[in-house]
N, C-alpha and C. Protein backbone atom coordinates (compact mmCIF):
# COMPACT_ATOMS: atom_id res chain seq x y z
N UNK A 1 131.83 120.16 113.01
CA UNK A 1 131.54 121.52 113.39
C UNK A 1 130.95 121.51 114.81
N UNK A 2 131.55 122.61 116.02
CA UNK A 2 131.09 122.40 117.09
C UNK A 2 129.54 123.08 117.38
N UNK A 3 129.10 122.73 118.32
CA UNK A 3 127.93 123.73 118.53
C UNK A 3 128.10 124.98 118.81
N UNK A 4 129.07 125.44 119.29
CA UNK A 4 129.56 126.90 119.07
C UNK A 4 129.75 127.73 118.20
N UNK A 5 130.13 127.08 116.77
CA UNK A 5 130.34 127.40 115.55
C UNK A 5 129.34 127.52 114.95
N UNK A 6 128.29 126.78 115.28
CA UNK A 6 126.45 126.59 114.69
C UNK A 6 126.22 127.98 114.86
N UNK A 7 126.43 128.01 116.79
CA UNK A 7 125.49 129.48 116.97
C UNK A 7 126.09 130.39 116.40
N UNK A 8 127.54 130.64 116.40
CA UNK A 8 128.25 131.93 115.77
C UNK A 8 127.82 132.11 114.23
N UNK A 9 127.82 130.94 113.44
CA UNK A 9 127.60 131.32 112.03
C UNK A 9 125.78 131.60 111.99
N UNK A 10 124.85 131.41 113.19
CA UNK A 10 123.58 131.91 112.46
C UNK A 10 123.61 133.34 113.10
N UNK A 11 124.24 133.78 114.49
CA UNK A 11 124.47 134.81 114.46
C UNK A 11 125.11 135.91 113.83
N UNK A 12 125.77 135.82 112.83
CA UNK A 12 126.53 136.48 112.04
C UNK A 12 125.89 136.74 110.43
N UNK A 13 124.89 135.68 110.67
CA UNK A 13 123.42 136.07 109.37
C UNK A 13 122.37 136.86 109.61
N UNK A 14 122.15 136.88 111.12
CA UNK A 14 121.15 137.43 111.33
C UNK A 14 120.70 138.85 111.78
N UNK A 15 119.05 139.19 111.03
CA UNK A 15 119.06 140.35 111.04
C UNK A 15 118.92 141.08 111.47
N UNK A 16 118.41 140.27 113.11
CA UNK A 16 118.23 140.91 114.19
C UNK A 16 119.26 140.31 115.43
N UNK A 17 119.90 141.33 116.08
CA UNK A 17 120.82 140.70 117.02
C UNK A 17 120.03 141.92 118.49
N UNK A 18 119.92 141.06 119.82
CA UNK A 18 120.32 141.63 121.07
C UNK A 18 121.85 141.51 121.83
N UNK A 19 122.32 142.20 121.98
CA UNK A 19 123.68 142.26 123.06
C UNK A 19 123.64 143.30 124.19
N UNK A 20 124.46 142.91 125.66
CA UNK A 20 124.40 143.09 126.59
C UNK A 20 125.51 142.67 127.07
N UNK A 21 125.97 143.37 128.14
CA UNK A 21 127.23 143.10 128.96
C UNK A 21 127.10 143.58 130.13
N UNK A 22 127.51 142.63 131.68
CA UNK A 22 127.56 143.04 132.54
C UNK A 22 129.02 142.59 133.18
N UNK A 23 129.17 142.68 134.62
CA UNK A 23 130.25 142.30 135.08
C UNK A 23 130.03 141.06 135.40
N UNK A 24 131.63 140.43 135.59
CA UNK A 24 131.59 139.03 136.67
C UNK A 24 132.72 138.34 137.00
N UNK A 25 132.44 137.69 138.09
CA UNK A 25 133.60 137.95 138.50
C UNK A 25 134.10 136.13 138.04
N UNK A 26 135.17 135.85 138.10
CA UNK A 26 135.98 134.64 137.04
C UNK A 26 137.18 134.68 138.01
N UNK A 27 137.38 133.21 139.24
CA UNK A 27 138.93 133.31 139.98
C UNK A 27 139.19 134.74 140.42
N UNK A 28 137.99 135.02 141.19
CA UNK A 28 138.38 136.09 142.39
C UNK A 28 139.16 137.95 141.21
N UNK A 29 139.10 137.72 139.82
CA UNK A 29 139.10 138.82 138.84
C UNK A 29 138.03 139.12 138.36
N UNK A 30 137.64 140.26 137.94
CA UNK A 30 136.84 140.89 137.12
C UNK A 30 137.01 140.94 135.81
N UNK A 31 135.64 140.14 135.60
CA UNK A 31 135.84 140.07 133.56
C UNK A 31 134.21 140.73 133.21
N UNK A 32 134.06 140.31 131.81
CA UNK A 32 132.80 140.63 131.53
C UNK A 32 131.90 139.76 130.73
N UNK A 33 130.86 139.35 130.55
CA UNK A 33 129.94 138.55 130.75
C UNK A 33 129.12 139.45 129.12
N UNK A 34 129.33 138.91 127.97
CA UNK A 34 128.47 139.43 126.98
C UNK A 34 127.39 138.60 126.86
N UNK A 35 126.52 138.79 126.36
CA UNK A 35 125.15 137.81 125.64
C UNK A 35 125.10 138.38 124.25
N UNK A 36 124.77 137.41 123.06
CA UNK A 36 124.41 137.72 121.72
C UNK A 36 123.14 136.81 121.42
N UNK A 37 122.04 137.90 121.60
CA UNK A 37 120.72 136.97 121.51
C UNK A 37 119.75 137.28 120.34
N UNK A 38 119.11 136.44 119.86
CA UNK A 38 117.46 136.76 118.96
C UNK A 38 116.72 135.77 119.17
N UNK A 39 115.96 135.32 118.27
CA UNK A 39 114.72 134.55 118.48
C UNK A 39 115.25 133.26 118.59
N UNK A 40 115.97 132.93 118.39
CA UNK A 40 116.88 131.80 117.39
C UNK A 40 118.08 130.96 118.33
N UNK A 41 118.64 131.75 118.56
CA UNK A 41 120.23 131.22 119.52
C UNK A 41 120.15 132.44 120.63
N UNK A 42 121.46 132.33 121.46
CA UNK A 42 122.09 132.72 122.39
C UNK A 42 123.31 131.83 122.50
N UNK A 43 124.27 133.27 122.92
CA UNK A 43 125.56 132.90 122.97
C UNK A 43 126.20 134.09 124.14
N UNK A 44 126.49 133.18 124.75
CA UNK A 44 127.88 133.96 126.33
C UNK A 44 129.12 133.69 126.14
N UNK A 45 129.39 134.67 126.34
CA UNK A 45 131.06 135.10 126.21
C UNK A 45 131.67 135.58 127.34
N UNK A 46 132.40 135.27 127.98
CA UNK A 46 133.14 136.18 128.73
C UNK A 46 134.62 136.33 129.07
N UNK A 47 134.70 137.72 128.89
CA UNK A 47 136.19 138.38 128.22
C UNK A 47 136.84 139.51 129.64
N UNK A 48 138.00 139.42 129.75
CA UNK A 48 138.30 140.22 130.56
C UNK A 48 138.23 142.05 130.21
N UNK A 49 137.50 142.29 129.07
CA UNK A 49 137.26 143.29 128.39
C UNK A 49 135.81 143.38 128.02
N UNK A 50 135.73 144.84 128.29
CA UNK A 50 134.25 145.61 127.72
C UNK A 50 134.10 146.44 126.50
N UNK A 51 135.60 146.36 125.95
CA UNK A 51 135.88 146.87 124.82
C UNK A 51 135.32 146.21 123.21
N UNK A 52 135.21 147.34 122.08
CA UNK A 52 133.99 146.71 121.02
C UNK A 52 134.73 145.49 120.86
N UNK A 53 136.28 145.17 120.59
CA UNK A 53 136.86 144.25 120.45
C UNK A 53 136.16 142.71 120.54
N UNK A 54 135.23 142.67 121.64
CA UNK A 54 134.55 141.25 122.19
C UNK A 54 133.90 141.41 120.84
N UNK A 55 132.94 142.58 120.08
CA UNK A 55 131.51 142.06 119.08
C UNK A 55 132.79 141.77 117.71
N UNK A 56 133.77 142.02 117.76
CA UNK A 56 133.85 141.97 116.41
C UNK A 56 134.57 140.39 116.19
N UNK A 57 135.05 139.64 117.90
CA UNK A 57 135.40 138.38 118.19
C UNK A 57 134.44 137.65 117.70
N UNK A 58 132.96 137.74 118.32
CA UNK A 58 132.02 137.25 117.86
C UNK A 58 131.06 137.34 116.59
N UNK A 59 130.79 138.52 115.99
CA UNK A 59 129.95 138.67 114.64
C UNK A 59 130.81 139.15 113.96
N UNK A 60 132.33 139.28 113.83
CA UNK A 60 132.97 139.36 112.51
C UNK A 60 132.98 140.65 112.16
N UNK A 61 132.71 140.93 111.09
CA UNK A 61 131.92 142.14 109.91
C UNK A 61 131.17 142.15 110.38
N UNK A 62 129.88 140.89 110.38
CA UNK A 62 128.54 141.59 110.09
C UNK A 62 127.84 142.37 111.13
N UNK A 63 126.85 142.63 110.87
CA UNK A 63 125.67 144.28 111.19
C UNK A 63 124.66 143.58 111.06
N UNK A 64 123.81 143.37 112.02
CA UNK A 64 122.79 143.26 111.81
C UNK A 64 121.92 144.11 110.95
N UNK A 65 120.53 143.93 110.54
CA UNK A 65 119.64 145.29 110.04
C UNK A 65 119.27 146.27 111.44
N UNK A 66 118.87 145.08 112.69
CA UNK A 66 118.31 145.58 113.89
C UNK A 66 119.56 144.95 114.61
N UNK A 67 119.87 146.14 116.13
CA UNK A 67 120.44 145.58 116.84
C UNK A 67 120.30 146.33 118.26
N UNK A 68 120.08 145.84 119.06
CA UNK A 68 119.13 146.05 120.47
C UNK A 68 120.42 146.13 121.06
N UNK A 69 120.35 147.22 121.94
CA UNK A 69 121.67 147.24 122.79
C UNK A 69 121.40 149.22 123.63
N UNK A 70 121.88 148.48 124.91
CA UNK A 70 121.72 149.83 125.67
C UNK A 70 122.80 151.30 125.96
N UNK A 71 123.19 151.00 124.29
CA UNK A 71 124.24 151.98 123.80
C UNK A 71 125.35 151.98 124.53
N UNK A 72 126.33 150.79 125.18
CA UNK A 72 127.05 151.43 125.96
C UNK A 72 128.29 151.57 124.86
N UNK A 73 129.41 152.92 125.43
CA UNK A 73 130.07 152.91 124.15
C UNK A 73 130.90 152.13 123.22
N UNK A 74 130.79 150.39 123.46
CA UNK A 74 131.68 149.90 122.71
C UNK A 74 130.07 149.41 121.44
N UNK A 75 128.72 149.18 121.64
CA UNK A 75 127.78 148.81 120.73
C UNK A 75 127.71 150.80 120.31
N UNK A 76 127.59 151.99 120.54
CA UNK A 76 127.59 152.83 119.77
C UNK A 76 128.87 153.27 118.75
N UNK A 77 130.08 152.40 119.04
CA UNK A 77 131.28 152.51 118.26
C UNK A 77 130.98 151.51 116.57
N UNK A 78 129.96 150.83 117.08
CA UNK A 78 130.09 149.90 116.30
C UNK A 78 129.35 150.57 114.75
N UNK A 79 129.93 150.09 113.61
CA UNK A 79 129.23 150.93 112.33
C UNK A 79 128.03 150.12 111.70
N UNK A 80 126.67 149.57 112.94
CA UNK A 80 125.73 149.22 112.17
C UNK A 80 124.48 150.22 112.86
N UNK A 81 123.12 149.42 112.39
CA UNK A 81 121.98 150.12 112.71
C UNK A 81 121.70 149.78 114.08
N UNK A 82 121.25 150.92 114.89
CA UNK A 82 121.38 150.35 116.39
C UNK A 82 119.87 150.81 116.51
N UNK A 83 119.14 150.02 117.45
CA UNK A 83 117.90 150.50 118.37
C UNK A 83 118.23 150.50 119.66
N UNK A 84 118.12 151.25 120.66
CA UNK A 84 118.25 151.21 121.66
C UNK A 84 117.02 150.88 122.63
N UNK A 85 117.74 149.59 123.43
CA UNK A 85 116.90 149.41 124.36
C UNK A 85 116.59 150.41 125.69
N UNK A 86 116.52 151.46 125.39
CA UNK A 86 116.76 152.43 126.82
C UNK A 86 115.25 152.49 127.50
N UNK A 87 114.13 152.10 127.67
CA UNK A 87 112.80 152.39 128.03
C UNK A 87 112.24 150.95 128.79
N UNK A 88 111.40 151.33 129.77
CA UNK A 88 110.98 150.22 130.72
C UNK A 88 109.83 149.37 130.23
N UNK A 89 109.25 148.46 130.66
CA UNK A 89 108.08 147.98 129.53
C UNK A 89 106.78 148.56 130.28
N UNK A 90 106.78 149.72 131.67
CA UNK A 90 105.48 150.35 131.34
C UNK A 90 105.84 151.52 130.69
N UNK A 91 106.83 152.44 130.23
CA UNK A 91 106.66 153.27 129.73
C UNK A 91 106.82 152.90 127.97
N UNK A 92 107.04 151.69 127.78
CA UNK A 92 106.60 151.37 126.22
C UNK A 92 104.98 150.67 126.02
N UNK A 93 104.21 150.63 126.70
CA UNK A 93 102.82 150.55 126.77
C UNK A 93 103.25 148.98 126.97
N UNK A 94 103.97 148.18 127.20
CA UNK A 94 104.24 146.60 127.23
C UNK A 94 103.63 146.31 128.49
N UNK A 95 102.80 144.99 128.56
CA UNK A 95 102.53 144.47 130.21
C UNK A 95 103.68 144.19 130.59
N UNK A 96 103.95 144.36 132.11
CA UNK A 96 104.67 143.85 133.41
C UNK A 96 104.55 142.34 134.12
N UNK A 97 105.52 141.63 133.67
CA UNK A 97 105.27 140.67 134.40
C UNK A 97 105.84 140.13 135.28
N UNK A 98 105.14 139.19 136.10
CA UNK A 98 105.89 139.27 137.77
C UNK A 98 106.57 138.10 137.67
């Protein structure tokens, strides 16, 4: 079993997931750059697509209970429980660190 397969199968148990996607660029094209994070693992992906298609490559079925994500519309397509990360950490009373 590879180490890739480790992280995918504890990510796909677990009950808390973070995901995120930005751009990047891959041989002078534009692809996209996911992260699937918790306390536990992290895992990068990157797909020439921003479409939900990438989460269901990576977690299958499952849904987390919690899942952190800054709603963009392929994590609000998705049919689990979402929290949104939308708030800065001084306006969530969190310290700032430099």
């Amino acid at each position: 079993m590879t180490f890739v397969t480790q992280i995918l199968q504890r990510l796909r148990r677990a009950k808390l997931i973070c995901s995120d996607e930005t751009s990047a660029r891959v041989n002078g094209q534009n692809q996209w750059e996911w992260v699937f994070q918790n306390q536990d693992v992290c895992l990068h992906v990157i797909r020439p697509s921003r479409a939900s298609g990438v989460m269901y490559e990576v977690l299958g079925e499952h849904r987390p209970d919690i899942w952190v994500s800054d709603l963009f519309s392929a994590q609000k397509k998705s049919p689990s429980t979402t929290m949104a990360s939308m708030f800065s950490p001084s306006t969530a009373g969190l310290p700032i660190c430099d």
